[in-house]
Protein backbone atom coordinates (compact mmCIF):
# COMPACT_ATOMS: atom_id res chain seq x y z
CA UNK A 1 25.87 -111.52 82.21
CA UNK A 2 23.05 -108.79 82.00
CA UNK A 3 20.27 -109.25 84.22
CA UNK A 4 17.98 -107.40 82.09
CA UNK A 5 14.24 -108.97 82.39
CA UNK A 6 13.44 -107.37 78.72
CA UNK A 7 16.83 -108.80 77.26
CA UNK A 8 16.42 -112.09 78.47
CA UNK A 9 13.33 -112.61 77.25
CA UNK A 10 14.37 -111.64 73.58
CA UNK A 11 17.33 -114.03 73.91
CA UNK A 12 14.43 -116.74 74.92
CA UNK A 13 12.19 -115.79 71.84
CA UNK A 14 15.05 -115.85 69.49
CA UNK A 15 16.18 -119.42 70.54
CA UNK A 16 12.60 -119.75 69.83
CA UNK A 17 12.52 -118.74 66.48
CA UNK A 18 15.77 -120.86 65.15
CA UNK A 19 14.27 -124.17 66.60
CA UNK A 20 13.00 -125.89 63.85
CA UNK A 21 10.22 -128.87 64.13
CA UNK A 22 11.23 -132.28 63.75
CA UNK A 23 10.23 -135.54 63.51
CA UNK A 24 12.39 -139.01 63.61
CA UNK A 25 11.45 -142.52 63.57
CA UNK A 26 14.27 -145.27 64.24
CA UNK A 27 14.48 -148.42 64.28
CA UNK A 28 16.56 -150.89 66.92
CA UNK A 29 17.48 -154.37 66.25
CA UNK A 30 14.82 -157.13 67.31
CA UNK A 31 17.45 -159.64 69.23
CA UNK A 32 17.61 -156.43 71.88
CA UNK A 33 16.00 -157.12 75.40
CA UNK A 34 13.29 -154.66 76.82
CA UNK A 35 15.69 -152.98 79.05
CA UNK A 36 18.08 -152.49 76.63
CA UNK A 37 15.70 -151.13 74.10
CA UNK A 38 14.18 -148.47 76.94
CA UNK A 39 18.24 -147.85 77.79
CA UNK A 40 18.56 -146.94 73.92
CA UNK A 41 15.77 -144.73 73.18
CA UNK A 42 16.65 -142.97 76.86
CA UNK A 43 19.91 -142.26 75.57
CA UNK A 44 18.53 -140.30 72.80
CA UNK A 45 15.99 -138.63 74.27
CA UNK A 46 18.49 -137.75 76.63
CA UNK A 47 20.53 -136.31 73.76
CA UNK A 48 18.33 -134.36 72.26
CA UNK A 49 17.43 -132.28 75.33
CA UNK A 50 21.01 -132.10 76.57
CA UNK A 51 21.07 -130.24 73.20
CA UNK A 52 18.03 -127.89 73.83
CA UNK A 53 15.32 -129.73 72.67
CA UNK A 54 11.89 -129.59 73.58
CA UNK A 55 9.91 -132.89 73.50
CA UNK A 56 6.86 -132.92 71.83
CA UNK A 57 5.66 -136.20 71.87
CA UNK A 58 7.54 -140.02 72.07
CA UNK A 59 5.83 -143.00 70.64
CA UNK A 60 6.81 -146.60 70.95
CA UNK A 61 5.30 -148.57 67.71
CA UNK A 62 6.53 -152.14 68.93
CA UNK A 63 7.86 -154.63 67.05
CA UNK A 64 6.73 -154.49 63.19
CA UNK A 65 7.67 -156.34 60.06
CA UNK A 66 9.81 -154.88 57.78
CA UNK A 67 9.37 -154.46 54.08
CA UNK A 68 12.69 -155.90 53.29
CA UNK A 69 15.66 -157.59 55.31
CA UNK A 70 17.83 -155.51 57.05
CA UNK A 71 20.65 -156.57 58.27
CA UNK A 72 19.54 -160.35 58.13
CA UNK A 73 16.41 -159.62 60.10
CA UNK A 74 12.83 -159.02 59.26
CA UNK A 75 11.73 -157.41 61.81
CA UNK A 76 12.28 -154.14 64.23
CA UNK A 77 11.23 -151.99 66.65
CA UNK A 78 10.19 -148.90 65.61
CA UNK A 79 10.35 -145.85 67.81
CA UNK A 80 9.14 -142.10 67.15
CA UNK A 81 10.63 -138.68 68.20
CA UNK A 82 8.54 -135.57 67.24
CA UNK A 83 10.60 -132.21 69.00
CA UNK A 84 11.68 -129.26 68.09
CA UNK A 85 15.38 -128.14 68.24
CA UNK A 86 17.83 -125.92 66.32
CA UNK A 87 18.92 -127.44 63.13
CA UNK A 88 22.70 -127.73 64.24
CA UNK A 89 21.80 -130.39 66.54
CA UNK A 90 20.56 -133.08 63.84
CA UNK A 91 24.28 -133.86 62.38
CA UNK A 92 25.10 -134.64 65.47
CA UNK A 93 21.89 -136.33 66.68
CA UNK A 94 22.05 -138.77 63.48
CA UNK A 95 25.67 -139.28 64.11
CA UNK A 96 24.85 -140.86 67.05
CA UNK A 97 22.30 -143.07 65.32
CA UNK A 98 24.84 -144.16 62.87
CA UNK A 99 27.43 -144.73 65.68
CA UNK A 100 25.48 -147.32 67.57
CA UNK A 101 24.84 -151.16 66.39
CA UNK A 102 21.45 -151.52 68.19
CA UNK A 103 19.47 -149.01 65.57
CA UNK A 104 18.96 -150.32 62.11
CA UNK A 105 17.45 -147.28 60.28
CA UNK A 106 16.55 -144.12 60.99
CA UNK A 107 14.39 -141.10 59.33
CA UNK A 108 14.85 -137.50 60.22
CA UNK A 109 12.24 -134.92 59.17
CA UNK A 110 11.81 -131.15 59.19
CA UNK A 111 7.93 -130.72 59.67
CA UNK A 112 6.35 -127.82 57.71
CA UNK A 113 3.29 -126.09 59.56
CA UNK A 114 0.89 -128.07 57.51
CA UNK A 115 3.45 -131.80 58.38
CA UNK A 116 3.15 -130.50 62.15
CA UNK A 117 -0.43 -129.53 61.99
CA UNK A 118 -1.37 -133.26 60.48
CA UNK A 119 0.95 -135.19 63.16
CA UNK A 120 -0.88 -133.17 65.95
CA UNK A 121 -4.32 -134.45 64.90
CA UNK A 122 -2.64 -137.88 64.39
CA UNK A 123 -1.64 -137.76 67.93
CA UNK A 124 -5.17 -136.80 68.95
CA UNK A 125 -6.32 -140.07 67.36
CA UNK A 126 -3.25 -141.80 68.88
CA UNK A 127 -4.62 -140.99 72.42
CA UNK A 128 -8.32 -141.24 71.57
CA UNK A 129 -7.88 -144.74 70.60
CA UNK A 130 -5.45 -145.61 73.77
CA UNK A 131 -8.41 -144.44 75.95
């Protein structure tokens, strides 16, 4: 292991540079109870930064109405990741989605600068109106 200051701090900046920004909303079954929905999503936050991630933000939409049935039910709870993380990590990250019963759909997104720019001013209105 080198203990070089200067070479540790280039190994920092180049995991740096190969995280890519990301954005995923999912959505859990509505028969689930409110601890078992917050022991879901903590699993995959939980995931994610076991993998390196950095959490930007975490957003709990409630329970919504969907546009069409899934899976017999017509409604959800919809949940939203935005982090950043190195692109080897989604496979495995949406494997896990598709691996457990309690999430109905999911959506992951690579954010451009100008995708990441727009969800940072929507999170700016997000906590403007929670205020």
């Amino acid at each position: 292991m080198n203990k070089n200051p200067y070479i540790c701090r280039l190994k920092n900046n180049f995991k740096q540079l190969l995280m890519n920004h990301y954005e995923t909303v999912f959505i859990l079954n509505p028969v689930l109870s409110e601890s078992q929905i917050k022991e879901t999503v903590q699993k995959f936050n939980d995931y994610l930064v076991s993998k390196g991630a950095e959490m930007i933000s975490k957003e709990d939409w409630g329970l919504k109405k969907l546009a069409y049935p899934i899976q017999k039910k017509k409604s959800g709870f919809y949940h939203l990741f935005e982090y950043k993380v190195a692109g080897e990590a989604i496979a495995n990250f949406e494997l896990e989605f598709r691996r457990d019963d309690s999430v109905m759909r999911y959506l992951t997104v690579k954010l451009d600068k100008h995708a990441a720019a727009w969800a940072e001013k929507r999170r700016g209105r997000v906590q403007s109106a929670k205020k």
